[in-house]
Protein backbone atom coordinates (compact mmCIF):
# COMPACT_ATOMS: atom_id res chain seq x y z
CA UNK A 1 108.39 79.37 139.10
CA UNK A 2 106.76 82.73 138.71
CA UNK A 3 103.25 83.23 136.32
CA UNK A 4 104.34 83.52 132.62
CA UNK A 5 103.44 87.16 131.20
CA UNK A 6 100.69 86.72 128.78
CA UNK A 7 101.16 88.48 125.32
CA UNK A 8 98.94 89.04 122.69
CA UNK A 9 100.30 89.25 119.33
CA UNK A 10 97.79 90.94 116.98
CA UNK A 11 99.02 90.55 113.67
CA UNK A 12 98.09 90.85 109.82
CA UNK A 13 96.00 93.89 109.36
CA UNK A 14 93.13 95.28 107.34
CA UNK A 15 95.74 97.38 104.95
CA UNK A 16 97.68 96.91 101.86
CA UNK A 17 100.92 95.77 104.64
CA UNK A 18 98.66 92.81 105.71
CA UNK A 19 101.48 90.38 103.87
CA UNK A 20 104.40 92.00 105.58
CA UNK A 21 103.01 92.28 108.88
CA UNK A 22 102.67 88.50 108.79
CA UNK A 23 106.27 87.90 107.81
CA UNK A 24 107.13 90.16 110.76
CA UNK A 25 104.70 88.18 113.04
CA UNK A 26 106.10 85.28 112.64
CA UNK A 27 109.83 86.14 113.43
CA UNK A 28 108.69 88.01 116.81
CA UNK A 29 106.47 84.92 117.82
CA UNK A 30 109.31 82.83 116.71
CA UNK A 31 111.64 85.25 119.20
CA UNK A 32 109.31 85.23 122.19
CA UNK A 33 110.86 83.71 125.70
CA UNK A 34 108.74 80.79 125.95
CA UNK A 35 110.33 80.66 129.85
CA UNK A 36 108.86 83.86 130.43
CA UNK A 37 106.21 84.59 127.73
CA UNK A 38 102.89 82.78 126.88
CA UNK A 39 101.94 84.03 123.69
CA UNK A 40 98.31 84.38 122.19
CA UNK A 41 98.26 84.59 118.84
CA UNK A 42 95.31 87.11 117.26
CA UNK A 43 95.50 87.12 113.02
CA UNK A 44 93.31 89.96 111.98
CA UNK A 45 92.22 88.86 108.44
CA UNK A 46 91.74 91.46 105.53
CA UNK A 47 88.08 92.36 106.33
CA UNK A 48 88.93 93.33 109.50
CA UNK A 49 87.95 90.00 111.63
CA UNK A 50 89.65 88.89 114.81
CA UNK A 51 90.71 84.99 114.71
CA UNK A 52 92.29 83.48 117.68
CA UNK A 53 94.66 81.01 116.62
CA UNK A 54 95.13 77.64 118.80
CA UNK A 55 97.08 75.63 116.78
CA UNK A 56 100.77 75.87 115.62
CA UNK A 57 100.15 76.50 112.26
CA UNK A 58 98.91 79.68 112.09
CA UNK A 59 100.41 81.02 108.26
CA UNK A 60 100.08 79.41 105.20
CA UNK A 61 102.89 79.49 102.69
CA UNK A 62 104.90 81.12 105.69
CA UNK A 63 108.21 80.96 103.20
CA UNK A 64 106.62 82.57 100.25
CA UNK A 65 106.09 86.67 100.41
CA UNK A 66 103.95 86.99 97.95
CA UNK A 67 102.02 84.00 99.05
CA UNK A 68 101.76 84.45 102.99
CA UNK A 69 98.52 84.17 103.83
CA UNK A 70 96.52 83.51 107.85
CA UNK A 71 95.66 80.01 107.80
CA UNK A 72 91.91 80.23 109.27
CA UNK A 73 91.24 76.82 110.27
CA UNK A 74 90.78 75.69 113.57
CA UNK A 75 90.33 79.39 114.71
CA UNK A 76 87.96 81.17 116.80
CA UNK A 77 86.83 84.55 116.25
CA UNK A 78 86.94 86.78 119.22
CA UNK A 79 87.09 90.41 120.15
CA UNK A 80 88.82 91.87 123.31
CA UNK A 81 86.11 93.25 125.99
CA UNK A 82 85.99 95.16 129.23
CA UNK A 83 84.42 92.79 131.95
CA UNK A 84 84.32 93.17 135.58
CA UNK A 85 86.98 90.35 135.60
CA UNK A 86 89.51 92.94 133.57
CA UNK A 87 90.16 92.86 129.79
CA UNK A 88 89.03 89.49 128.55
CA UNK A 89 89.22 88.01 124.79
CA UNK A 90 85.51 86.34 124.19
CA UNK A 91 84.27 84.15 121.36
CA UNK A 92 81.75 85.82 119.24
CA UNK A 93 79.76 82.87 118.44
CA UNK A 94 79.23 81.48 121.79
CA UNK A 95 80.94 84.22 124.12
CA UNK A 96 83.42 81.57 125.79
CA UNK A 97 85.89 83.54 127.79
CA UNK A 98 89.47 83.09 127.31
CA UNK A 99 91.29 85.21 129.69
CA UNK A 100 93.04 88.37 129.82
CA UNK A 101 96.14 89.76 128.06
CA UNK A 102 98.73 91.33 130.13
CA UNK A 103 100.14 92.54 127.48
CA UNK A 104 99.46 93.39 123.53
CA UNK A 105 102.50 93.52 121.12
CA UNK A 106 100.97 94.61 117.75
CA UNK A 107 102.51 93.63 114.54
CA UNK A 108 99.99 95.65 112.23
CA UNK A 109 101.62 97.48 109.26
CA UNK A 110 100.09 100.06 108.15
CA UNK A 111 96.38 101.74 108.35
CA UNK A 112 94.59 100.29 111.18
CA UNK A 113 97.26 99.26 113.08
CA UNK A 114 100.74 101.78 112.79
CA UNK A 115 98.24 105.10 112.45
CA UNK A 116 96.82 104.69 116.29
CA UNK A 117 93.64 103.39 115.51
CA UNK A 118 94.80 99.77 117.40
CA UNK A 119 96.48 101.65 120.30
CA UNK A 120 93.26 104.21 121.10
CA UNK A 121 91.39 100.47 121.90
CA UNK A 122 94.04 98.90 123.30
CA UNK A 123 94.26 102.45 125.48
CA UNK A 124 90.36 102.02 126.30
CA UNK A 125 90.62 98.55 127.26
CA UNK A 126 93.76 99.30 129.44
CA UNK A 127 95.90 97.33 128.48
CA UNK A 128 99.80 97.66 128.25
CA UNK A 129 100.88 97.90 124.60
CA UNK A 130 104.18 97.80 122.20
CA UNK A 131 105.14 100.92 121.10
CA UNK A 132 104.41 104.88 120.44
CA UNK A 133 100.72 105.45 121.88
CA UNK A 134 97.86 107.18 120.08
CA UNK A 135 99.15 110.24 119.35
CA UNK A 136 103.04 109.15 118.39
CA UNK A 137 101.40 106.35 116.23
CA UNK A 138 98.96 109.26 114.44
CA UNK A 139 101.68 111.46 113.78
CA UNK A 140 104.14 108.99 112.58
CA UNK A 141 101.87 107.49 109.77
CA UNK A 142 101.00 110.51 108.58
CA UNK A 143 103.55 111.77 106.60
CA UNK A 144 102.22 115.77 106.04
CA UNK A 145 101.89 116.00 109.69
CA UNK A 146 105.00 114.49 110.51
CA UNK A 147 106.97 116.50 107.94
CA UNK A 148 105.15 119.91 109.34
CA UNK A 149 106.24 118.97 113.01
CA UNK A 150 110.09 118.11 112.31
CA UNK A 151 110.40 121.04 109.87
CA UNK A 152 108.53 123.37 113.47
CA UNK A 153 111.49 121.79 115.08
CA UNK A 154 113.76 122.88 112.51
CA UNK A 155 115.12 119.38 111.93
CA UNK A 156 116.26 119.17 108.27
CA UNK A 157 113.91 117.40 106.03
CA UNK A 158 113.47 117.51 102.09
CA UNK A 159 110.96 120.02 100.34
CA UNK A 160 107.35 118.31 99.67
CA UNK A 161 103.94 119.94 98.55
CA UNK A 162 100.99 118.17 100.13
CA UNK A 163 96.98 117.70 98.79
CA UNK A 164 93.97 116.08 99.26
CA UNK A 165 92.03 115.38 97.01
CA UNK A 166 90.03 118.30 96.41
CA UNK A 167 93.22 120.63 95.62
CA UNK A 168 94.61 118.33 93.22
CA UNK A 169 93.01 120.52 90.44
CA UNK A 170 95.57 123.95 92.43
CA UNK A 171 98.55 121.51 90.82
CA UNK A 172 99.64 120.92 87.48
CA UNK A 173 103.12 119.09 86.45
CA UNK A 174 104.55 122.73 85.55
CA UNK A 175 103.43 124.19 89.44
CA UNK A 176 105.26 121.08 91.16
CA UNK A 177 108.02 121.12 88.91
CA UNK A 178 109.14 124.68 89.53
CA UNK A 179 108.73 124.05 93.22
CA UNK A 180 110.52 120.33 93.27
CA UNK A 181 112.25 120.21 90.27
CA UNK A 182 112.68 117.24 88.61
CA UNK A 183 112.46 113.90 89.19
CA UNK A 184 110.11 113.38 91.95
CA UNK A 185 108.22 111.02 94.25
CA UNK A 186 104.23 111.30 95.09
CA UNK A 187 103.30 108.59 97.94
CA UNK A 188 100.13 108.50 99.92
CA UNK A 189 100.18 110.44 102.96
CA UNK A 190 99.33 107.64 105.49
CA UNK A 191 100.87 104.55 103.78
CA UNK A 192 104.16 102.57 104.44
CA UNK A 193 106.46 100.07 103.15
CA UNK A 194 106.84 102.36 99.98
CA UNK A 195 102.83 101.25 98.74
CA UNK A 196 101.31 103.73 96.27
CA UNK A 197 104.88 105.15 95.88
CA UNK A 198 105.90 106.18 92.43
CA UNK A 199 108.91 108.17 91.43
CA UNK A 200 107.83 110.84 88.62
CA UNK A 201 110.54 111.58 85.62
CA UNK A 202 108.12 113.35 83.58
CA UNK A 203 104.50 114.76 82.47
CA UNK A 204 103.33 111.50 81.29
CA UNK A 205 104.21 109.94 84.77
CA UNK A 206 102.39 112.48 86.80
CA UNK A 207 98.62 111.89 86.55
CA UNK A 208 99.20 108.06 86.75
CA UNK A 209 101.51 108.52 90.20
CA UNK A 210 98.50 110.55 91.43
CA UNK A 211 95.89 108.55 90.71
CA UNK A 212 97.60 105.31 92.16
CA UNK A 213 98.41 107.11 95.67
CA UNK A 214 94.42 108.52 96.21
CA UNK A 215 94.38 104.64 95.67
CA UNK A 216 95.55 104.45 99.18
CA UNK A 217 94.64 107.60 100.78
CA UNK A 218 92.43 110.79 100.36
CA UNK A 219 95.70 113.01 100.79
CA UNK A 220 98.57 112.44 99.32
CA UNK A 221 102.64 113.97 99.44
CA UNK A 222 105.17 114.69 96.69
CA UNK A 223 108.46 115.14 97.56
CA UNK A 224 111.51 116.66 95.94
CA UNK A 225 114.30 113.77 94.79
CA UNK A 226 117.42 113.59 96.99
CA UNK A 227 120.66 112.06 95.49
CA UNK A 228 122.11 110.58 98.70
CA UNK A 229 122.93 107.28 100.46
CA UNK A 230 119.69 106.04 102.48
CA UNK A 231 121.04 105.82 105.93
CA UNK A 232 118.62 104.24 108.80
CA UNK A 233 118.88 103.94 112.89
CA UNK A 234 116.75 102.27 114.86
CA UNK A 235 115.45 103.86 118.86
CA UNK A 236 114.35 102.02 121.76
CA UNK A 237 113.05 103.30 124.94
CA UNK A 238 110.23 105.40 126.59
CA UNK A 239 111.46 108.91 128.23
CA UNK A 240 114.98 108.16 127.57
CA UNK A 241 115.77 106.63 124.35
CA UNK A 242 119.04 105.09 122.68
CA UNK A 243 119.66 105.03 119.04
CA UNK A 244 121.78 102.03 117.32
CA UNK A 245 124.47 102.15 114.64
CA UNK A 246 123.10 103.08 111.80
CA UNK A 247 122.85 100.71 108.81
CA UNK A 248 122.81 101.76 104.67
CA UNK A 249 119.64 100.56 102.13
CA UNK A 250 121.77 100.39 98.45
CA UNK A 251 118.61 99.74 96.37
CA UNK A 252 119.42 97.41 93.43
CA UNK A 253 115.75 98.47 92.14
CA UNK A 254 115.62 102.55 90.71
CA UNK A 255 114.38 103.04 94.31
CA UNK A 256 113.70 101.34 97.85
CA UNK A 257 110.45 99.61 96.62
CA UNK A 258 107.88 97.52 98.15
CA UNK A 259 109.09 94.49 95.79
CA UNK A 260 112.42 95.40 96.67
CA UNK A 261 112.33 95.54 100.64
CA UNK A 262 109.94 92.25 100.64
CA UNK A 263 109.69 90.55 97.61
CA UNK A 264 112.56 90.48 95.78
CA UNK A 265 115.85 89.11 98.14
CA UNK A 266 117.74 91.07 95.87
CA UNK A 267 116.30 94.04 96.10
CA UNK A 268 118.42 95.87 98.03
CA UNK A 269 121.81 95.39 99.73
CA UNK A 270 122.02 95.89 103.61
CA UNK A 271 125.58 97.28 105.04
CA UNK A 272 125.21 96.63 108.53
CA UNK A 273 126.37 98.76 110.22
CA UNK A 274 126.70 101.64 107.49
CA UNK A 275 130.58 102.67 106.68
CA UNK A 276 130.28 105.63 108.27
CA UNK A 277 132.69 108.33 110.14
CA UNK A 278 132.44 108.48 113.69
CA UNK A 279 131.65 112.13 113.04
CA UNK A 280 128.77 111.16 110.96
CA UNK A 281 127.57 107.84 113.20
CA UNK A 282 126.69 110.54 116.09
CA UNK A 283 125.07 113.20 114.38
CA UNK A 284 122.70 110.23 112.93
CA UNK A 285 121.78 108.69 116.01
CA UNK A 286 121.89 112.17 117.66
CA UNK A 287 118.96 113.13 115.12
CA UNK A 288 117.33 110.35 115.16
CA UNK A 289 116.76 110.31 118.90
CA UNK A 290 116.00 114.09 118.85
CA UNK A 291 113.26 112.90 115.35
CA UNK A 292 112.07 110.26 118.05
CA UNK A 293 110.93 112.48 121.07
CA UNK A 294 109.75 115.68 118.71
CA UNK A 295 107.47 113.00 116.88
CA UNK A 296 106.40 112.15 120.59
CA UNK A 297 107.13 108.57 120.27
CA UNK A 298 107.72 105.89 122.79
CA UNK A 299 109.01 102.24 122.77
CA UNK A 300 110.44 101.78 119.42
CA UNK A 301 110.90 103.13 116.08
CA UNK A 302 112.98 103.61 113.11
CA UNK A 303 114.48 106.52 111.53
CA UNK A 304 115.25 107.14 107.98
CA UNK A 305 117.75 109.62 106.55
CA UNK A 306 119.31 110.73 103.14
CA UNK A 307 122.93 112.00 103.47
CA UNK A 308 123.85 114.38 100.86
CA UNK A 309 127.66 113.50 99.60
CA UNK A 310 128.86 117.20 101.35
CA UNK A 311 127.40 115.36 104.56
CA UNK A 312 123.93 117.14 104.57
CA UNK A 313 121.49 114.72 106.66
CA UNK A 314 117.96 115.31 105.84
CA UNK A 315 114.76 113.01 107.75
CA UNK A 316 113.16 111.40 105.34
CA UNK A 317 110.33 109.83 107.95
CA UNK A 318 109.80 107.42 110.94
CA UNK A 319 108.14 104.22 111.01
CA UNK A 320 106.87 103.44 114.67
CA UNK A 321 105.93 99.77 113.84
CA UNK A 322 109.43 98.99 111.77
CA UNK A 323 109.55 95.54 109.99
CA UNK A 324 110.79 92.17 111.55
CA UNK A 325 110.88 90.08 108.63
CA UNK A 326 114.24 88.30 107.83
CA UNK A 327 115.31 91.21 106.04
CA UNK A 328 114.01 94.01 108.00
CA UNK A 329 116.58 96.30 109.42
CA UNK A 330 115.24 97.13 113.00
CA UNK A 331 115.96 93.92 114.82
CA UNK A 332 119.65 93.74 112.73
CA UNK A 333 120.51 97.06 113.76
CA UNK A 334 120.24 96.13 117.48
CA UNK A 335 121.82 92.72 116.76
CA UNK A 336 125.02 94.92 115.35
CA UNK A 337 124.78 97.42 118.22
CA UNK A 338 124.55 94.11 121.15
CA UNK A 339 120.72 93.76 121.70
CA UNK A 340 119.62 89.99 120.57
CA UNK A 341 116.40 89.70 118.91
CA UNK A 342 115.05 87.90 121.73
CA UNK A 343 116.80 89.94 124.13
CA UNK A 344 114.97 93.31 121.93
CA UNK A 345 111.67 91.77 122.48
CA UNK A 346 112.11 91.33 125.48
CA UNK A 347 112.78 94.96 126.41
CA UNK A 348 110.09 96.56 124.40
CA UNK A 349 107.53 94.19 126.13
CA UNK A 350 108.91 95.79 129.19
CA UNK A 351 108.96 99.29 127.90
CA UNK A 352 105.42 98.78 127.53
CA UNK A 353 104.48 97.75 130.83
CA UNK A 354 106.89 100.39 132.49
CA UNK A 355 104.55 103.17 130.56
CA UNK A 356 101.30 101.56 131.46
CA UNK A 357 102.19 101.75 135.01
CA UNK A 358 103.12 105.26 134.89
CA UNK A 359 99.83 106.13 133.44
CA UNK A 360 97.92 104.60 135.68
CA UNK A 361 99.50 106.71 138.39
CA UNK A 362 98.40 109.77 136.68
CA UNK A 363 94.88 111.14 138.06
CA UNK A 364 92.12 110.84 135.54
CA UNK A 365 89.47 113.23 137.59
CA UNK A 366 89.64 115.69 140.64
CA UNK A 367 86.97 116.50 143.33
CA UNK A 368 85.63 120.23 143.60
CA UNK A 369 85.88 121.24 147.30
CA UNK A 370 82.83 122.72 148.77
């Protein structure tokens, strides 16, 4: 019987996702080949700390969203190191070694983990990773940036004014109004799952929106309103990526909320896959693979759209670390389109070795001659 592959799941997260990144954990550890996969299970708590988890019960009030929590008993904390021996995960208190990963699947929502910060150390410890690398992850969190390069590659995305925080005082309600109309949505530029996301009906509205997203980020986007159906497709793959059906979000809350998509079951309603034309089922995955490789992603990600009712498809963004809760619509848009969810796994564990190899064929210094 041949060595099992040893993966590293880093979950949790120093960010306000740290709750959803655990409900994802748990349903990719839950997925994992156990014939083929030996996982090692890394909760990062909310200050930051590594804790490697030996036992089986590794959440607390696993069944409960808004009570999820790491269970940090019977843990060790650890940090992954560079030794002569290769990679190896070592005990801060008493530096026991406990081997190397061969492999690092990161379930980290959010800052710290979706914006590349996680994948430039996983880079410098060379180690094979899930997922877009530094620069894909970087441009995929922050919205501005993303928005700037897919509106270079003259894919069709909605109007938005960005600031930081030291231009706020260039925009008044009146200024944003005239340029948006009305209503509109301000959201933190590097934030996901909708946190710090307020949709803005009138003058009384705006300072409050803005104040909430600097909560979560020093620069922040607001974004003109489009009445449309919320269409989403998921990609998988490295230089040559396939998109799935595409699915429909119909919010039951005024918008696709972070309550909504994880707290409340209700929330939203998931058509899976989306009544769409055939017409309309290409051009999405079409642009959502084309989104994929302009956004210089790899591995997986998923695409979000609006489409207008005279079939106008606009990007709304990309999320390079999509959800795997229950209700998350990455792993049941592959499900839909004949990838399992352990089978999905699978592949993007492979995706990531596949790239790791080719970079380590590249040349990383030359020799002057003479």
């Amino acid at each position: 019987m041949s060595k099992k592959i040893k993966v590293g799941i880093i979950f949790g997260g120093k960010s306000a996702e740290h709750e959803v990144a655990l409900q994802s954990a748990k349903n990719v550890i839950n997925a994992l080949n156990r014939d083929k996969y030996e996982p090692v299970l890394i909760g990062i708590d909310k200050s930051g700390k590594w804790h490697l988890h030996q036992g089986a019960c590794y959440l607390l009030n696993e069944n409960d969203p808004k009570l999820i929590a790491l269970n940090l008993r019977e843990t060790k904390e650890v940090m992954s190191v560079p030794t002569h021996e290769n990679n190896q995960l070592i005990a801060i208190e008493d530096g026991h070694k406990y081997g190397h990963l061969d492999v690092v699947f990161p379930v980290l929502h959010g800052t710290f983990g979706e914006d590349g910060t996680i994948q430039g150390l996983l880079k410098l410890l060379d180690v094979p990773f899930v997922g877009a690398g530094v620069l894909g992850s970087a441009v995929g969190m922050d919205k501005d940036v993303m928005k700037r390069l897919l509106r270079d590659a003259q894919i069709p995305i909605p109007k938005f004014i960005s600031m930081n925080r030291i231009q706020k005082a260039q925009f008044n309600f009146a200024t944003v109004v005239k340029e948006l109309g009305l209503p509109f949505f301000v959201k933190p530029a590097n934030s996901g799952s909708s946190v710090g996301i307020h949709k803005v009906h009138n003058l009384a509205e705006f300072e409050p929106a803005l104040n909430d997203a600097f909560m979560y980020d020093n620069k922040i986007l607001i974004e003109e309103y489009i009445k449309g159906r919320e269409i989403e497709c998921a990609v998988l793959g490295n230089y040559h990526p396939i998109a799935s059906l595409p699915g429909e979000v119909i919010p039951t809350h005024e918008f696709y909320s972070y309550e909504a998509k994880y707290i409340d079951e209700k929330g939203a309603n998931l058509q899976i896959p989306a009544q769409l034309t055939e017409h309309i089922i290409k051009k999405v995955q079409a642009l959502a693979v084309e989104t994929f490789q302009a956004l210089c992603c790899q591995g997986m990600a998923r695409v979000d759209f609006f489409l207008q009712s005279d079939e106008t498809l606009l990007v709304n963004e990309i999320n390079t670390i999509p959800g795997f809760t229950r209700i998350s619509m990455y792993p049941k848009l592959w499900e839909i389109s004949g990838i399992s969810y352990s089978e999905l796994i699978d592949r993007l564990i492979s995706l990531a070795i596949e790239r790791h190899q080719e970079e380590k064929a590249l040349k990383v210094s030359f020799q002057l001659n003479g």
